[in-house]
PDB file of N, CA and C in Angstrom:
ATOM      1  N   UNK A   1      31.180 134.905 168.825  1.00  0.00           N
ATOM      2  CA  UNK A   1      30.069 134.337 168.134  1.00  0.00           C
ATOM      3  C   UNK A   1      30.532 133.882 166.763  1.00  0.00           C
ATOM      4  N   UNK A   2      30.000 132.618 166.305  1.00  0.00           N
ATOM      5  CA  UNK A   2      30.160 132.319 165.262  1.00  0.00           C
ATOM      6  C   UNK A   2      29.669 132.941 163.940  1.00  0.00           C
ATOM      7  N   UNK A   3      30.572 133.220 163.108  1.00  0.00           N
ATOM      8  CA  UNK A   3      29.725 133.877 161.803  1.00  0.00           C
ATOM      9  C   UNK A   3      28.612 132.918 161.252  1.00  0.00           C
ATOM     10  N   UNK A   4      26.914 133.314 160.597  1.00  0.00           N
ATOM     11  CA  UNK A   4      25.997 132.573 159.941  1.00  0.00           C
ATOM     12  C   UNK A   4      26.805 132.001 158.567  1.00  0.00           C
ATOM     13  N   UNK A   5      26.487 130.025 158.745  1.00  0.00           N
ATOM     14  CA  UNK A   5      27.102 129.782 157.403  1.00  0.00           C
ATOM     15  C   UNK A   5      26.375 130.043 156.206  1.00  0.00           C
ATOM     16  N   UNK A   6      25.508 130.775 156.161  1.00  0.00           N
ATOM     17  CA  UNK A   6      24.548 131.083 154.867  1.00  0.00           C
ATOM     18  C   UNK A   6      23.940 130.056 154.615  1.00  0.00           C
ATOM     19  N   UNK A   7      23.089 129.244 155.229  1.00  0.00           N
ATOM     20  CA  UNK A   7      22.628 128.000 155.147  1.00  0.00           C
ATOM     21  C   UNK A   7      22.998 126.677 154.524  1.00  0.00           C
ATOM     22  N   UNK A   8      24.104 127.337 154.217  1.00  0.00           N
ATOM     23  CA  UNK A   8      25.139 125.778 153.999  1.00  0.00           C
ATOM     24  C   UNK A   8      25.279 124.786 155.251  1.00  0.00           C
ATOM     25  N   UNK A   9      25.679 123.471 154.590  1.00  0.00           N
ATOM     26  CA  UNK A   9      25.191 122.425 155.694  1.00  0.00           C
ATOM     27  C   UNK A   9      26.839 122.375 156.610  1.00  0.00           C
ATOM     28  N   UNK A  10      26.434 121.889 157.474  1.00  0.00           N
ATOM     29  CA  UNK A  10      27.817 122.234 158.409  1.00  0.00           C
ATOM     30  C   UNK A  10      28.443 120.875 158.737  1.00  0.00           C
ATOM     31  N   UNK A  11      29.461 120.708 158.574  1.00  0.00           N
ATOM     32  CA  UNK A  11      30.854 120.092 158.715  1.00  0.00           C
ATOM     33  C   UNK A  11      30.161 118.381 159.584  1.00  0.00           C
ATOM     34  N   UNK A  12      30.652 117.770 158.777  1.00  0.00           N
ATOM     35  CA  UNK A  12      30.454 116.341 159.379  1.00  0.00           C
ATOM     36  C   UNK A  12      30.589 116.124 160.778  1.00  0.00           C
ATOM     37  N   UNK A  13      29.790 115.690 161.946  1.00  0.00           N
ATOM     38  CA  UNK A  13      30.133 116.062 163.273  1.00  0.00           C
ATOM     39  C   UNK A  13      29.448 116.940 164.262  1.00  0.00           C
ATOM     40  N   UNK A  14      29.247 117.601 163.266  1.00  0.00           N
ATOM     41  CA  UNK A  14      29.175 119.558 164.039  1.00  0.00           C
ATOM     42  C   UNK A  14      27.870 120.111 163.652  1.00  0.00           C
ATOM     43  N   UNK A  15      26.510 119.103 164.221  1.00  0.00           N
ATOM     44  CA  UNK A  15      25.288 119.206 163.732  1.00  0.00           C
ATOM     45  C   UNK A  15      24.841 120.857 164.378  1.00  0.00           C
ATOM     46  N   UNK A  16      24.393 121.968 164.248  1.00  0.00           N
ATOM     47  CA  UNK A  16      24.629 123.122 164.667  1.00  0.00           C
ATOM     48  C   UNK A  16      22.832 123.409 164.917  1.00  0.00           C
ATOM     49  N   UNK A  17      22.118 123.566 165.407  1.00  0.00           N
ATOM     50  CA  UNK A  17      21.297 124.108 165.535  1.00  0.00           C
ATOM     51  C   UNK A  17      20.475 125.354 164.869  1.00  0.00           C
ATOM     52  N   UNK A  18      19.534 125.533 164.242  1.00  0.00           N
ATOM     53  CA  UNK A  18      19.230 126.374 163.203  1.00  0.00           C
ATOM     54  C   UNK A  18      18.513 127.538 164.229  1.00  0.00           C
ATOM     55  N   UNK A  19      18.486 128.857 163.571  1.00  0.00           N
ATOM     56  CA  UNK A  19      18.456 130.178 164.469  1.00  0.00           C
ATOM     57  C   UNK A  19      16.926 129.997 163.772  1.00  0.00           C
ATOM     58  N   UNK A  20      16.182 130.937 164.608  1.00  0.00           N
ATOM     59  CA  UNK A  20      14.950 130.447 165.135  1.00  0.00           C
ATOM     60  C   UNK A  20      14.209 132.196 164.917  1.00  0.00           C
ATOM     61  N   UNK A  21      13.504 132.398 164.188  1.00  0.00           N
ATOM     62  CA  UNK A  21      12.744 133.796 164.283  1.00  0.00           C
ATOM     63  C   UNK A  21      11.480 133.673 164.670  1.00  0.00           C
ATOM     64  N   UNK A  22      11.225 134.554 165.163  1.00  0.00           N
ATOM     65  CA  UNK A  22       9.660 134.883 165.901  1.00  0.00           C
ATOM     66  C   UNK A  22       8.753 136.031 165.686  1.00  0.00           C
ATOM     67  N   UNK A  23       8.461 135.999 164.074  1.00  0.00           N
ATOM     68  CA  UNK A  23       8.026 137.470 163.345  1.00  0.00           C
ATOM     69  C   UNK A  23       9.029 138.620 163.155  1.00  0.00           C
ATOM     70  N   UNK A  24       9.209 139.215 163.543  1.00  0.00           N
ATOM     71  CA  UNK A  24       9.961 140.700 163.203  1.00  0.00           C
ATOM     72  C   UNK A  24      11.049 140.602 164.463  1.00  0.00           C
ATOM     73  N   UNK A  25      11.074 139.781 165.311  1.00  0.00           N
ATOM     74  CA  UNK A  25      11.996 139.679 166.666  1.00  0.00           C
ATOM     75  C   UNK A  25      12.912 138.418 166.227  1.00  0.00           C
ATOM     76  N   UNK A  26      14.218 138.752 166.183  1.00  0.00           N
ATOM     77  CA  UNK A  26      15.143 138.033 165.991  1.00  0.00           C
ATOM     78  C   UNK A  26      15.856 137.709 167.103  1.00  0.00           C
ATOM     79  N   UNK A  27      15.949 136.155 167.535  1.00  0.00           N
ATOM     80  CA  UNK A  27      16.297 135.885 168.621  1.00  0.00           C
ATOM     81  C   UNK A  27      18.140 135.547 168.339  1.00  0.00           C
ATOM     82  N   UNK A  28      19.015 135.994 169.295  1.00  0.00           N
ATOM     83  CA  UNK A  28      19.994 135.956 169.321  1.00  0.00           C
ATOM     84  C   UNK A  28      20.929 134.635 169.063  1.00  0.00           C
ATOM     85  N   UNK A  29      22.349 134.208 168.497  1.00  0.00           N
ATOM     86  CA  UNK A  29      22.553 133.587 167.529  1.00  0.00           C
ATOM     87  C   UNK A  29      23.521 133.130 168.578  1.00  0.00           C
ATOM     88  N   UNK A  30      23.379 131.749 169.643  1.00  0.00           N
ATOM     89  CA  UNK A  30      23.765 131.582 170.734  1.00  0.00           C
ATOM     90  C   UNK A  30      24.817 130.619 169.982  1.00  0.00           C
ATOM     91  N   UNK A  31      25.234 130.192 168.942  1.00  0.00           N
ATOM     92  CA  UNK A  31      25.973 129.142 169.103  1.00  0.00           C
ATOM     93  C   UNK A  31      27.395 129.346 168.990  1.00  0.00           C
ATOM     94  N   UNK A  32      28.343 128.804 169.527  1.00  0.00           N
ATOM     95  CA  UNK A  32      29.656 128.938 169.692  1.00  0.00           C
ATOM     96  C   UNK A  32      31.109 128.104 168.647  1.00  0.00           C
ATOM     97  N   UNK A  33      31.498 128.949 168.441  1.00  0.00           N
ATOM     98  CA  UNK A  33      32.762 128.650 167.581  1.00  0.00           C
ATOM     99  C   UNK A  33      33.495 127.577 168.210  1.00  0.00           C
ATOM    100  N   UNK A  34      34.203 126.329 167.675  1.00  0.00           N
ATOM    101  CA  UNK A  34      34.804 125.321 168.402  1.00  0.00           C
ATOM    102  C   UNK A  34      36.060 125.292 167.295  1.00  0.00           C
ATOM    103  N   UNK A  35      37.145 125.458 168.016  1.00  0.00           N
ATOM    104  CA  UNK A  35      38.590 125.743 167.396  1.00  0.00           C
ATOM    105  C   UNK A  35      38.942 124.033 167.585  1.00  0.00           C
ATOM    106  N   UNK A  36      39.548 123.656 166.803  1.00  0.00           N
ATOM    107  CA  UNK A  36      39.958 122.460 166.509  1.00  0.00           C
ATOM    108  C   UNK A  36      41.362 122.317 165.799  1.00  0.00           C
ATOM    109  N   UNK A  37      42.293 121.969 166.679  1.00  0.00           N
ATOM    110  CA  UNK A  37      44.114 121.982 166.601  1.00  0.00           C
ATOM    111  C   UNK A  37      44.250 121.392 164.966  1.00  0.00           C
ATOM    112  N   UNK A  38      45.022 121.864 164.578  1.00  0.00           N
ATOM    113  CA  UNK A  38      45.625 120.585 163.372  1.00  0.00           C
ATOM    114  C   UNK A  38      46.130 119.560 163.389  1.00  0.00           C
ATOM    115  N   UNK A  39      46.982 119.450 164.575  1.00  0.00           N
ATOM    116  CA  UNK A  39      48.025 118.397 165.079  1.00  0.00           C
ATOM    117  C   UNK A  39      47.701 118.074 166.216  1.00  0.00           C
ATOM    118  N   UNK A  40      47.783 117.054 166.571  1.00  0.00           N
ATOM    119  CA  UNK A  40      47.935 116.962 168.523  1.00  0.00           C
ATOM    120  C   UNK A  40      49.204 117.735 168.853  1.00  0.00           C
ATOM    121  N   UNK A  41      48.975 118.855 169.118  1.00  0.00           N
ATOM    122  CA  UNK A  41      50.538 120.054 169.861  1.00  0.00           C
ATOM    123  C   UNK A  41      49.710 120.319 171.225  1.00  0.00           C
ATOM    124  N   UNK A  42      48.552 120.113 171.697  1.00  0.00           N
ATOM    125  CA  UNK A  42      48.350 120.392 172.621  1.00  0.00           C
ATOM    126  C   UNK A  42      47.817 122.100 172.777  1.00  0.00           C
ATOM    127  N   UNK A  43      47.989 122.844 171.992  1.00  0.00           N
ATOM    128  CA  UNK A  43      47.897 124.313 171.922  1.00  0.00           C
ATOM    129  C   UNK A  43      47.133 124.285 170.268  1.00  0.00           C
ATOM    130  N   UNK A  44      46.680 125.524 170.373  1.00  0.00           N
ATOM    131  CA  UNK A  44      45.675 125.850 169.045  1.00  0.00           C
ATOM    132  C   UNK A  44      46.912 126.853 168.383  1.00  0.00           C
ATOM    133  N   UNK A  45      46.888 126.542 166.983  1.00  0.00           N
ATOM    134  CA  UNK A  45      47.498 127.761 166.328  1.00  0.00           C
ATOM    135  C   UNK A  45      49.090 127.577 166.602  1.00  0.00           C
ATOM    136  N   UNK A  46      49.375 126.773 166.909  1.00  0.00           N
ATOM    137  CA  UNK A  46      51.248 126.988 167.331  1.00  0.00           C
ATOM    138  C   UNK A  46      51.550 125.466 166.979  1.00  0.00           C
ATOM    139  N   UNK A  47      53.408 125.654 166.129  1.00  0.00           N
ATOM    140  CA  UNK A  47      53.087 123.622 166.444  1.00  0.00           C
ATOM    141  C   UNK A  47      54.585 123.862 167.115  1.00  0.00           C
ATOM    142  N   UNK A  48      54.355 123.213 168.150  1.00  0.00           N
ATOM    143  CA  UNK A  48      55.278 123.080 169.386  1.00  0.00           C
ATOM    144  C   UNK A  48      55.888 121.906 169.345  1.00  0.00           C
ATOM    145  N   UNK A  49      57.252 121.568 168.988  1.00  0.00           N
ATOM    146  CA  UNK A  49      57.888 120.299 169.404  1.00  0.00           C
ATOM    147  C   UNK A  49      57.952 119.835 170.605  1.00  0.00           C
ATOM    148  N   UNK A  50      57.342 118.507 170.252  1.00  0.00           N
ATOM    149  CA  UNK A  50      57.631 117.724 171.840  1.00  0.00           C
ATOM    150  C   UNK A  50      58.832 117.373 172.409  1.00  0.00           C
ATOM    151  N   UNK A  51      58.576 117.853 174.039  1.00  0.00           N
ATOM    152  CA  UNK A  51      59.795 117.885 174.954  1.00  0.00           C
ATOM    153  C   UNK A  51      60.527 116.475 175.316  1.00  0.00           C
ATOM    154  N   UNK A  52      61.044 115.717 175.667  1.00  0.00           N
ATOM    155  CA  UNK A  52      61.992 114.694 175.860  1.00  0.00           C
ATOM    156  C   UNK A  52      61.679 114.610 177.282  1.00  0.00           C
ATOM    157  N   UNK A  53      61.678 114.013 178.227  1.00  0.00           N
ATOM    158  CA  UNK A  53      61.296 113.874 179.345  1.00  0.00           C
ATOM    159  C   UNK A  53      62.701 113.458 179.972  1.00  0.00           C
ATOM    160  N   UNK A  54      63.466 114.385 180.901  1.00  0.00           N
ATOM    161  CA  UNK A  54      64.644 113.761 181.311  1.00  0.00           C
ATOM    162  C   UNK A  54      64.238 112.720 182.400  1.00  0.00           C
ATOM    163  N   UNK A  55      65.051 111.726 183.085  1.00  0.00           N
ATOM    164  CA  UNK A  55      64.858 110.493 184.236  1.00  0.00           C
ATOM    165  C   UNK A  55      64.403 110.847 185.495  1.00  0.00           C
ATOM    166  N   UNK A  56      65.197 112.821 185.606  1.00  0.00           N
ATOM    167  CA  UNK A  56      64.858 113.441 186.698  1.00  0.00           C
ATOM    168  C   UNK A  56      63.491 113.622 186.742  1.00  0.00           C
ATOM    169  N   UNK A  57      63.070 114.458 185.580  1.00  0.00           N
ATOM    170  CA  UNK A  57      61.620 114.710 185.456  1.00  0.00           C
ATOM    171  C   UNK A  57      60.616 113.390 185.483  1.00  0.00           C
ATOM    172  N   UNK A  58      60.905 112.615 185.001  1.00  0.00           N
ATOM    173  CA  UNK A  58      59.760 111.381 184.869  1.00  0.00           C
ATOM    174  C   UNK A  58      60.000 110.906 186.263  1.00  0.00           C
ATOM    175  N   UNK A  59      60.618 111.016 186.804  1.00  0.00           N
ATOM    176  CA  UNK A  59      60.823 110.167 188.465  1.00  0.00           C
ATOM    177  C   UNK A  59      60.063 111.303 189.557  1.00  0.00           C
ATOM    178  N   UNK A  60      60.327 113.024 189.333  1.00  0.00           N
ATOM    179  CA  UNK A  60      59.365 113.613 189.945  1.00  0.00           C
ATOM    180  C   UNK A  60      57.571 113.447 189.296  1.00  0.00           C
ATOM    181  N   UNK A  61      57.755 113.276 188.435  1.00  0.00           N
ATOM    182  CA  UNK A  61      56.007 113.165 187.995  1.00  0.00           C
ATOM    183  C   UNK A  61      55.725 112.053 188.592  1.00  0.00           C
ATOM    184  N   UNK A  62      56.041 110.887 188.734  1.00  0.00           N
ATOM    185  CA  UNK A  62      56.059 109.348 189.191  1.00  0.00           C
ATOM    186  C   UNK A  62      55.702 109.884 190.694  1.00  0.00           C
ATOM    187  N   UNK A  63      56.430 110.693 191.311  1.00  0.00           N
ATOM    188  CA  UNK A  63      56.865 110.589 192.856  1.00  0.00           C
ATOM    189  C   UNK A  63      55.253 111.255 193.481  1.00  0.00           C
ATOM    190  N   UNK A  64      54.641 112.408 192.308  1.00  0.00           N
ATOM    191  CA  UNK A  64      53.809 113.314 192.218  1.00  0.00           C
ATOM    192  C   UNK A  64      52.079 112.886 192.667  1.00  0.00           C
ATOM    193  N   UNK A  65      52.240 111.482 191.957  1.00  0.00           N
ATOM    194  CA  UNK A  65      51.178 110.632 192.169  1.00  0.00           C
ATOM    195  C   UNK A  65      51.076 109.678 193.677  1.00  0.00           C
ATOM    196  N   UNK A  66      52.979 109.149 193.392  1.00  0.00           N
ATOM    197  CA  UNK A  66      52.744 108.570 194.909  1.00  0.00           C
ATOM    198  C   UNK A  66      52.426 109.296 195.950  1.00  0.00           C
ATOM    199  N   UNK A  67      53.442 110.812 196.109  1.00  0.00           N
ATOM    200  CA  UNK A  67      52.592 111.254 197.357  1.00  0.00           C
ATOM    201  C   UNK A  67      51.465 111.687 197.336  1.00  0.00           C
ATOM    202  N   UNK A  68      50.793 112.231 196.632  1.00  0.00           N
ATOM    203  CA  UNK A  68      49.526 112.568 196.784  1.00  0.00           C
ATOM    204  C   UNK A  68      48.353 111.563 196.750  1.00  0.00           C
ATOM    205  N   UNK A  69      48.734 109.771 196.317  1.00  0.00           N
ATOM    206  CA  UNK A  69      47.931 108.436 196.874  1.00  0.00           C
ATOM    207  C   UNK A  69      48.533 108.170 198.257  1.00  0.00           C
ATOM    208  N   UNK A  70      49.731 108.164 198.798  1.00  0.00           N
ATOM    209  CA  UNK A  70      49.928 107.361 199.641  1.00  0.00           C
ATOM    210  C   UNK A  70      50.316 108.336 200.875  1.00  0.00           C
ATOM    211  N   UNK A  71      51.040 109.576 200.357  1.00  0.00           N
ATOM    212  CA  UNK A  71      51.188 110.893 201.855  1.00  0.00           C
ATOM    213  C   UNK A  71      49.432 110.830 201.931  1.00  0.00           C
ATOM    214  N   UNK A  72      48.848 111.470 201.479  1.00  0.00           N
ATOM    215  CA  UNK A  72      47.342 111.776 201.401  1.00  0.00           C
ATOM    216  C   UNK A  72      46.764 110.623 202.213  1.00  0.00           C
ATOM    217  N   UNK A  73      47.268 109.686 202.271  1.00  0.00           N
ATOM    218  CA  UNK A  73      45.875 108.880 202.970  1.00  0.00           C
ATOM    219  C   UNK A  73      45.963 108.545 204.511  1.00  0.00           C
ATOM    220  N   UNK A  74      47.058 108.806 204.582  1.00  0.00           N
ATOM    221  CA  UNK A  74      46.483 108.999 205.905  1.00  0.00           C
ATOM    222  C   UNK A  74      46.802 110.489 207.276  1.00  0.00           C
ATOM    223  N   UNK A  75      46.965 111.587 206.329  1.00  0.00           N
ATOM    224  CA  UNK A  75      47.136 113.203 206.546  1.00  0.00           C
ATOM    225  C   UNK A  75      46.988 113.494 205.760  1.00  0.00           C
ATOM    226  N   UNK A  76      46.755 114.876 205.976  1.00  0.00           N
ATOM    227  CA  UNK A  76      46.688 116.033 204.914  1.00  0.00           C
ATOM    228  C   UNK A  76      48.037 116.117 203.700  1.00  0.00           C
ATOM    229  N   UNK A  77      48.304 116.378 202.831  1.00  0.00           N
ATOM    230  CA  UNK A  77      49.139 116.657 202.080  1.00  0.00           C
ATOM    231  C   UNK A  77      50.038 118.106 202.364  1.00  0.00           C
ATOM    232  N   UNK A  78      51.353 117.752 202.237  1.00  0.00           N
ATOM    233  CA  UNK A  78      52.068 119.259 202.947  1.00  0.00           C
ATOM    234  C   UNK A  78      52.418 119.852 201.809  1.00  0.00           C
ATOM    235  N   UNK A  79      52.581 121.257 201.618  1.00  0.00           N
ATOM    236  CA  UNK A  79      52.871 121.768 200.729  1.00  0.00           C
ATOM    237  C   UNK A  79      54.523 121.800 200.018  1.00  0.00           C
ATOM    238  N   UNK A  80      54.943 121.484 199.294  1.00  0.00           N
ATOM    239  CA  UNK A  80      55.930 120.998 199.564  1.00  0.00           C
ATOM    240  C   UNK A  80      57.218 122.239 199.294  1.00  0.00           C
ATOM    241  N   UNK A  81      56.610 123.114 199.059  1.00  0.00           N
ATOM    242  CA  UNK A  81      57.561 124.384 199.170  1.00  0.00           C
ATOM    243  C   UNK A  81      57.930 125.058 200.270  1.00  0.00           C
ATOM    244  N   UNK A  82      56.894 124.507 201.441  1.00  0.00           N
ATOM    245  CA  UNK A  82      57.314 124.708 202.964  1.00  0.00           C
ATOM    246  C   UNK A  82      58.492 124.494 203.474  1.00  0.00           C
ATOM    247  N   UNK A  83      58.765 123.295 202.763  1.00  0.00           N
ATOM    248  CA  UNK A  83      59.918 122.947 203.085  1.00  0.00           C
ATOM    249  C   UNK A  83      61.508 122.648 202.444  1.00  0.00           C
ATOM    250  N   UNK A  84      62.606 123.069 202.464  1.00  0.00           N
ATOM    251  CA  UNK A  84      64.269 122.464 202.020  1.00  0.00           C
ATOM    252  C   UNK A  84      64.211 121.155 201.360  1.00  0.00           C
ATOM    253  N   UNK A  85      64.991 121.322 200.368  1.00  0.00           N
ATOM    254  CA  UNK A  85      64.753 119.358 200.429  1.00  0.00           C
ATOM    255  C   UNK A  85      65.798 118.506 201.127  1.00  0.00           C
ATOM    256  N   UNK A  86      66.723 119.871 202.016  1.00  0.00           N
ATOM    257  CA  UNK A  86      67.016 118.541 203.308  1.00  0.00           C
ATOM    258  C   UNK A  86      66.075 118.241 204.505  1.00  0.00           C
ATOM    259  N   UNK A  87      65.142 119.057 204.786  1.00  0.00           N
ATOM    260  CA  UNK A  87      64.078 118.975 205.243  1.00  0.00           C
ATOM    261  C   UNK A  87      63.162 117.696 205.242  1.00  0.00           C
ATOM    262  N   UNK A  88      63.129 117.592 203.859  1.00  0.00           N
ATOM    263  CA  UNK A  88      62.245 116.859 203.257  1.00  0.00           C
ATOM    264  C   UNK A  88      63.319 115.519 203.108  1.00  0.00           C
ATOM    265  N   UNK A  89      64.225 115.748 203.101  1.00  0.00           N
ATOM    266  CA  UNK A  89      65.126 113.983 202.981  1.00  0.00           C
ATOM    267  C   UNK A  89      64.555 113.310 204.594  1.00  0.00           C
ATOM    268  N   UNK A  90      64.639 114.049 205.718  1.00  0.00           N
ATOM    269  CA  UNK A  90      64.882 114.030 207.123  1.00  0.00           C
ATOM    270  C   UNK A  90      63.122 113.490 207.091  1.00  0.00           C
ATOM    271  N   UNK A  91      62.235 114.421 206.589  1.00  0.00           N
ATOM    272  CA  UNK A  91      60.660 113.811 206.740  1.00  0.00           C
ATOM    273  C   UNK A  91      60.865 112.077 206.221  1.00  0.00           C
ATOM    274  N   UNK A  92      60.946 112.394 204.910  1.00  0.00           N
ATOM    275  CA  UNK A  92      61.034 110.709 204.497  1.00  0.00           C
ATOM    276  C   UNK A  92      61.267 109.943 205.117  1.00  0.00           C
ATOM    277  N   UNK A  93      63.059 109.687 205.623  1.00  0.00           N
ATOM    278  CA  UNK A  93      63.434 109.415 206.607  1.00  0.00           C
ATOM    279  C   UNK A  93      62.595 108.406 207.032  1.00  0.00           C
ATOM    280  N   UNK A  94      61.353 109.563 207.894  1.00  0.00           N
ATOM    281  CA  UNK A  94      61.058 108.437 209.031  1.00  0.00           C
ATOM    282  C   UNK A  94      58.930 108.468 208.265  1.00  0.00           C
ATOM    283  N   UNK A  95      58.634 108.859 207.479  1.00  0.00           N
ATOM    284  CA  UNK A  95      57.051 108.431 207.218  1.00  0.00           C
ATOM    285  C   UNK A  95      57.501 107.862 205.983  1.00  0.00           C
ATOM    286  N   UNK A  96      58.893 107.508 205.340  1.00  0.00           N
ATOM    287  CA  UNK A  96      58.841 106.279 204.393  1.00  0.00           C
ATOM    288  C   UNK A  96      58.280 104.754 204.750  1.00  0.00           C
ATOM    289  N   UNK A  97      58.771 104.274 206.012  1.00  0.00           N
ATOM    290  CA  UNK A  97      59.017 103.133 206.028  1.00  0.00           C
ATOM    291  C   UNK A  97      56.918 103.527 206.624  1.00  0.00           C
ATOM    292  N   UNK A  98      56.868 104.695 206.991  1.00  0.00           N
ATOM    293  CA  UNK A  98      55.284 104.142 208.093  1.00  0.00           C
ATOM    294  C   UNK A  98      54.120 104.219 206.767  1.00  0.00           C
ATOM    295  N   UNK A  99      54.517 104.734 205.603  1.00  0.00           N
ATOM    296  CA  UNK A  99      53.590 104.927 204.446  1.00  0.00           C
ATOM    297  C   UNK A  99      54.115 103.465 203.435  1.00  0.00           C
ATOM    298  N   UNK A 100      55.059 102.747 203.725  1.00  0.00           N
ATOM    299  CA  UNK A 100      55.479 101.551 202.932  1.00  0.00           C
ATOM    300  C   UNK A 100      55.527 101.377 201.539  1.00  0.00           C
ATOM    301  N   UNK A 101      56.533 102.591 201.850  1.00  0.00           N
ATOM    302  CA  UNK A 101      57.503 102.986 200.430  1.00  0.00           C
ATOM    303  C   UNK A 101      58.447 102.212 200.284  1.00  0.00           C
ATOM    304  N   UNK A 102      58.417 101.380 198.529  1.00  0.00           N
ATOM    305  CA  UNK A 102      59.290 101.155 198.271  1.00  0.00           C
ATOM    306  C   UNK A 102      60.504 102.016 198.148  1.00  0.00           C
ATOM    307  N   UNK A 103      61.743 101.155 197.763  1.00  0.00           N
ATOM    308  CA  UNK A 103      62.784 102.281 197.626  1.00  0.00           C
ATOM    309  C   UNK A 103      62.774 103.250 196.486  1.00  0.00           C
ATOM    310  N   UNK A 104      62.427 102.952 195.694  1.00  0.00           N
ATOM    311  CA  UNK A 104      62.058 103.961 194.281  1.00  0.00           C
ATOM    312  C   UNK A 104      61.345 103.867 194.563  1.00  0.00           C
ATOM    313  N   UNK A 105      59.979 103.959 195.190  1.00  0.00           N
ATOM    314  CA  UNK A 105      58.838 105.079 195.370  1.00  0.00           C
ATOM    315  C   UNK A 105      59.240 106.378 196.305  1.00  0.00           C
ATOM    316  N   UNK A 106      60.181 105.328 196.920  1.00  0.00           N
ATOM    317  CA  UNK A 106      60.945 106.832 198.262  1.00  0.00           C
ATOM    318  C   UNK A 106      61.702 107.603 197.050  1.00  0.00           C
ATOM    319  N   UNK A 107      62.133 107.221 196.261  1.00  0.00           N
ATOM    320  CA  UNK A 107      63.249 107.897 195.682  1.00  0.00           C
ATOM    321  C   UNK A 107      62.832 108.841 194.865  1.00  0.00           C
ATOM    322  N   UNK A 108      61.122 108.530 194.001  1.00  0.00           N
ATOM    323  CA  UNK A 108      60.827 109.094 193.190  1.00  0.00           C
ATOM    324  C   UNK A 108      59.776 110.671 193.790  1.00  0.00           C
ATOM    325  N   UNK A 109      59.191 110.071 195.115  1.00  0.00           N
ATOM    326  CA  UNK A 109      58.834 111.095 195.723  1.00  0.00           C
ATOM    327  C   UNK A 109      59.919 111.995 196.365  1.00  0.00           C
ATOM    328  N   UNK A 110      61.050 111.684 196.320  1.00  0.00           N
ATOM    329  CA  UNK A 110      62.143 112.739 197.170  1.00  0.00           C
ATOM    330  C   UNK A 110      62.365 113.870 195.785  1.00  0.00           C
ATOM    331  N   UNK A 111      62.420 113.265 194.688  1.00  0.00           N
ATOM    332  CA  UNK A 111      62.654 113.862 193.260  1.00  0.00           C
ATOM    333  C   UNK A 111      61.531 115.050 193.027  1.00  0.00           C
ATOM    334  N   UNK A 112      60.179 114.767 193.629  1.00  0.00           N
ATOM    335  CA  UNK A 112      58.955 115.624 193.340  1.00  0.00           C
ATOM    336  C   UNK A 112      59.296 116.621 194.284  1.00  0.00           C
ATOM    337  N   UNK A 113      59.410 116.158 195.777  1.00  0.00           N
ATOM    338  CA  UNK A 113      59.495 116.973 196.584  1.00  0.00           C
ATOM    339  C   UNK A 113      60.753 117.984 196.608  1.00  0.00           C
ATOM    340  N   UNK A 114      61.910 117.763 196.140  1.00  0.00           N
ATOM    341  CA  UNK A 114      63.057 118.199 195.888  1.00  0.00           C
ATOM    342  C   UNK A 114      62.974 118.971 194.843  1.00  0.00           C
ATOM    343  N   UNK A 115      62.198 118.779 193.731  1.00  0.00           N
ATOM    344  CA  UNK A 115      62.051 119.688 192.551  1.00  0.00           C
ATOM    345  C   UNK A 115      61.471 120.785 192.718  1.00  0.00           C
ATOM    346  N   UNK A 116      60.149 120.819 194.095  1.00  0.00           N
ATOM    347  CA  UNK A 116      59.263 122.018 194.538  1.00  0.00           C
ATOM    348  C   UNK A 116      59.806 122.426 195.603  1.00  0.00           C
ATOM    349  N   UNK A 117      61.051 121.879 196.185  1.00  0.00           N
ATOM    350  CA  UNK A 117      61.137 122.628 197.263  1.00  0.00           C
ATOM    351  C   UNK A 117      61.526 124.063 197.826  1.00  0.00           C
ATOM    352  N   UNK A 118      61.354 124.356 198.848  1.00  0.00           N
ATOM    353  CA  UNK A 118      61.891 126.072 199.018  1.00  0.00           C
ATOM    354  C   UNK A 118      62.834 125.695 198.998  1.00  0.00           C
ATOM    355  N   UNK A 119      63.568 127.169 198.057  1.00  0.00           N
ATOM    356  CA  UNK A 119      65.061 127.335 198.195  1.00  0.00           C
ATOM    357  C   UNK A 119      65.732 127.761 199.162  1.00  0.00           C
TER     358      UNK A 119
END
């Protein structure tokens, strides 16, 4: 719960609702504290340097979207830790060409699937 600002006016934005009495019955002080970062870090309270994205990583995030638009549409999505990622070279293989994957879309989904795969 938020502490009462002593009827000071509250922060540009952050119009707050005024607490409400009903004779001698004081109704409870519902409004909620909203934490607000200093920086864009993504996290409250910590400032975290941003990570560098290696070619590997940006080609599995890339791959992440294709299969889950283009495996997904016409089956279920497989989990992809089910499977090796020679497993998973051998799937491609043959539902690349039937899902009409480019070659870097094949390449970038082998990267997703290869990054989650069982060891």
């Amino acid at each position: 719960m938020a502490p009462s600002n002593g009827g000071a006016a509250a922060p540009a934005g952050q119009n707050m609702p005024e607490a409400k009495n009903a004779g001698n019955v004081s109704e409870p002080d519902n409004r909620v504290a909203i934490l607000i970062p200093t920086e864009n870090t993504g996290t409250f309270g910590s400032k975290v340097a941003p990570q560098e994205t290696t070619p590997e990583a940006a080609a599995a995030i890339s791959g992440q979207g294709i299969f889950n638009a283009k495996c997904g549409k016409c089956h279920g999505l497989k989990v992809t830790s089910d499977y090796t990622a020679e497993r998973w070279a051998s799937i491609l293989s043959v539902m690349a060409p039937r899902a009409r994957l480019t070659d870097t879309e094949k390449e970038n989904v082998y990267a997703y699937v290869k990054a989650n795969a069982k060891k």
